[in-house]
C-alpha atoms as a PDB file:
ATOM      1  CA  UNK A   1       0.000   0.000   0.000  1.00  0.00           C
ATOM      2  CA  UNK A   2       3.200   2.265   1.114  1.00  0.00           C
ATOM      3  CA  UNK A   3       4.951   1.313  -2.358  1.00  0.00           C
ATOM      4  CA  UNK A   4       1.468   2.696  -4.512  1.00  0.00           C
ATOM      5  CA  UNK A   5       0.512   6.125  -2.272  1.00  0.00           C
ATOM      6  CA  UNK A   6       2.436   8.125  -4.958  1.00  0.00           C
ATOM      7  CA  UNK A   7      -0.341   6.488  -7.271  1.00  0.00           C
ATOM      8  CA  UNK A   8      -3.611   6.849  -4.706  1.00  0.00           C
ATOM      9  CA  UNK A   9      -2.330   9.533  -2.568  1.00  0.00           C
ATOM     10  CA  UNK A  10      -0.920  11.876  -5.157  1.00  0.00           C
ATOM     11  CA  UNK A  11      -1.487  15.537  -3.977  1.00  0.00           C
ATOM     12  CA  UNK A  12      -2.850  16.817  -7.595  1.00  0.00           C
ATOM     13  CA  UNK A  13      -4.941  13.678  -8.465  1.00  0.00           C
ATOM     14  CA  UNK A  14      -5.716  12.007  -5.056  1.00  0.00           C
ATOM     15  CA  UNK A  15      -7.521   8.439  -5.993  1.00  0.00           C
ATOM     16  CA  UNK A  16      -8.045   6.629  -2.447  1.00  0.00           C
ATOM     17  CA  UNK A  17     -10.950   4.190  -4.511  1.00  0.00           C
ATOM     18  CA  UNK A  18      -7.439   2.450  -5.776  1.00  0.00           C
ATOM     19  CA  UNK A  19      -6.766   1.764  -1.748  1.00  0.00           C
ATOM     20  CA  UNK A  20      -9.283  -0.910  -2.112  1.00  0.00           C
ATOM     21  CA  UNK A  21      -7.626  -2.396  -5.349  1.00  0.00           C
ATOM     22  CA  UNK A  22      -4.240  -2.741  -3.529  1.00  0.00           C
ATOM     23  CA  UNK A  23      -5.340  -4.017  -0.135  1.00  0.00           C
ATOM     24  CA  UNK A  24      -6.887  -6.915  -2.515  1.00  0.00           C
ATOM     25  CA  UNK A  25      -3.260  -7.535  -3.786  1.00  0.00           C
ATOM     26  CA  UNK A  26      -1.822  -8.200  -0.752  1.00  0.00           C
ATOM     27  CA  UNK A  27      -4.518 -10.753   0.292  1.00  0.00           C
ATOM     28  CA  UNK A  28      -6.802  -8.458   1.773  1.00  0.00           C
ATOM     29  CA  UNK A  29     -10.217  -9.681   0.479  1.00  0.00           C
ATOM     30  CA  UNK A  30     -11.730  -6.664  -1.241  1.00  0.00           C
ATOM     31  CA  UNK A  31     -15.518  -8.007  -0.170  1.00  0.00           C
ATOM     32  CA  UNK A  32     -14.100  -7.521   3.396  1.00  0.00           C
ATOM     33  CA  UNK A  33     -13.170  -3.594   2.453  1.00  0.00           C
ATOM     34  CA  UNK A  34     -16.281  -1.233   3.233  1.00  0.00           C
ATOM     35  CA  UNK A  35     -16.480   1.133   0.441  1.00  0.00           C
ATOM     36  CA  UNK A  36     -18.105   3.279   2.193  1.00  0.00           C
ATOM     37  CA  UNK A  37     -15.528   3.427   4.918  1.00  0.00           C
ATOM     38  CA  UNK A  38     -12.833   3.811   2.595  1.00  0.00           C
ATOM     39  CA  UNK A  39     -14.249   6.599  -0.158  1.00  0.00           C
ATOM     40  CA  UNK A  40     -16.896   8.438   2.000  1.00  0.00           C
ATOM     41  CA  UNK A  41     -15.580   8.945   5.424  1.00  0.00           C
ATOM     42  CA  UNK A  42     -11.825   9.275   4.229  1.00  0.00           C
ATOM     43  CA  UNK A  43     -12.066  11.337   1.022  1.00  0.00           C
ATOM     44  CA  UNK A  44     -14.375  13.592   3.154  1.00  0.00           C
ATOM     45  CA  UNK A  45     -11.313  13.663   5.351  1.00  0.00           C
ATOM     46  CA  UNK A  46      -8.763  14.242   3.105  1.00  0.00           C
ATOM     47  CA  UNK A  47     -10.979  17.224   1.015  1.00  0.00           C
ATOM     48  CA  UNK A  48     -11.541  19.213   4.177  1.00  0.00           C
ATOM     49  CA  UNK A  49      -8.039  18.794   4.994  1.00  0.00           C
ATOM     50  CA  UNK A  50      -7.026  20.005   1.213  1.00  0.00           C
ATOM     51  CA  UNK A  51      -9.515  23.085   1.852  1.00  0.00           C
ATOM     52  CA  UNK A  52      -8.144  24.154   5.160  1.00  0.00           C
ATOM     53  CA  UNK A  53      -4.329  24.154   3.857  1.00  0.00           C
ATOM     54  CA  UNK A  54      -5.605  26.098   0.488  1.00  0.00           C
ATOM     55  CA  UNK A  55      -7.213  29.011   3.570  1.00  0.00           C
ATOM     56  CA  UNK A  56      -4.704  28.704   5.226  1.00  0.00           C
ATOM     57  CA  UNK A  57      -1.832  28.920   2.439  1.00  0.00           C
ATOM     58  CA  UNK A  58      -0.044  25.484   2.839  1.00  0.00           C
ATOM     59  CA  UNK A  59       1.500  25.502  -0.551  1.00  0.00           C
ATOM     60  CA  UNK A  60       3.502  21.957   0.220  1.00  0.00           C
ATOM     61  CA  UNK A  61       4.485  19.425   2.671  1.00  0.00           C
ATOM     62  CA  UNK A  62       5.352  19.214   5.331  1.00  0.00           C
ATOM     63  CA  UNK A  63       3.815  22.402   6.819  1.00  0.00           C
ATOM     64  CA  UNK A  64       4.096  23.497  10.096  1.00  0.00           C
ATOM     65  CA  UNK A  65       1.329  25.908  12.151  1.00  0.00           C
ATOM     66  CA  UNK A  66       1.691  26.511  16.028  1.00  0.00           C
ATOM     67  CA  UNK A  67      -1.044  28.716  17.271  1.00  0.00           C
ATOM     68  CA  UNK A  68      -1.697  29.835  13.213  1.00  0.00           C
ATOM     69  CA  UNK A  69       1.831  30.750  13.141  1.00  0.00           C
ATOM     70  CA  UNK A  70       3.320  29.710  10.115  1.00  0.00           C
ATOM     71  CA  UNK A  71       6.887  27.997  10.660  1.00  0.00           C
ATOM     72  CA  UNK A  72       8.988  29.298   7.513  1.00  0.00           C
ATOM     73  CA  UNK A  73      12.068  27.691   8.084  1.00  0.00           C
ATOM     74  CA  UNK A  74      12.350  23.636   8.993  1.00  0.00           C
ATOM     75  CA  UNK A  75      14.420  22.303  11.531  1.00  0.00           C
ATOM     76  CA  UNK A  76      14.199  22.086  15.526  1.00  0.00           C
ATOM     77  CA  UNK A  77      15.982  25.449  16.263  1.00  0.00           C
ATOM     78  CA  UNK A  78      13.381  27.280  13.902  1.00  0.00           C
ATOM     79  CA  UNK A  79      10.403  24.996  15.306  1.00  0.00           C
ATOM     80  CA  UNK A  80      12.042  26.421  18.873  1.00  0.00           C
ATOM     81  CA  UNK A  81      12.247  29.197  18.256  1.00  0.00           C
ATOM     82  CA  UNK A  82       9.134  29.744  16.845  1.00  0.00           C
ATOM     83  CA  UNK A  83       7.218  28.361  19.932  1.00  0.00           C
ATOM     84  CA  UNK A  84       8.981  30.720  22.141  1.00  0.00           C
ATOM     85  CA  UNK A  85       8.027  33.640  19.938  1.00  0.00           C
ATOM     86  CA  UNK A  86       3.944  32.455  20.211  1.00  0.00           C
ATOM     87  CA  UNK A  87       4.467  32.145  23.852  1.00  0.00           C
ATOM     88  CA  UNK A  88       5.563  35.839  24.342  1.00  0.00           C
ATOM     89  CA  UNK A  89       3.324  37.121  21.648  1.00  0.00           C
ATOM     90  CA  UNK A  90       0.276  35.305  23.298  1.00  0.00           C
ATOM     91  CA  UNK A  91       0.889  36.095  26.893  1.00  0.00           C
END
């Protein structure tokens, strides 16, 4: 499943009915998979995910928010540093 996301997770053209397909191929009966489970309550997921990073501006992965603060630069110092500027900011 790991070795197709690229295929059924792709960020332009995200297909999660394939997950179904693939979970058959590694012995995973597909009469056992609930559609419904799978395409409904997941793509909802995944679509209000994609329209809260489009408001908020997430332009790729990974993107990092603390408080709404967007973290510009990765790495732990940044992260760090960013938390202690939210801190003073909110208090």
């Amino acid at each position: 499943l790991f070795e197709r996301q690229p295929v059924w997770g792709s960020h332009a053209n995200p297909r999660p009915e394939l997950i179904a397909e693939y979970l058959g191929e590694i012995g995973i009966p597909k009469e056992k998979i609930k559609n419904d489970y799978l395409e409904k309550k997941h793509l909802a997921n995944v679509l209000n995910d994609v329209e809260d990073g489009k408001v908020l501006g997430v332009q790729s992965t990974p993107t990092i928010f603390v408080n709404g603060y967007p973290l510009l630069t990765l790495g732990e110092g940044a992260l760090i540093s960013l938390i202690e500027e939210v801190i003073k900011a909110e208090n």
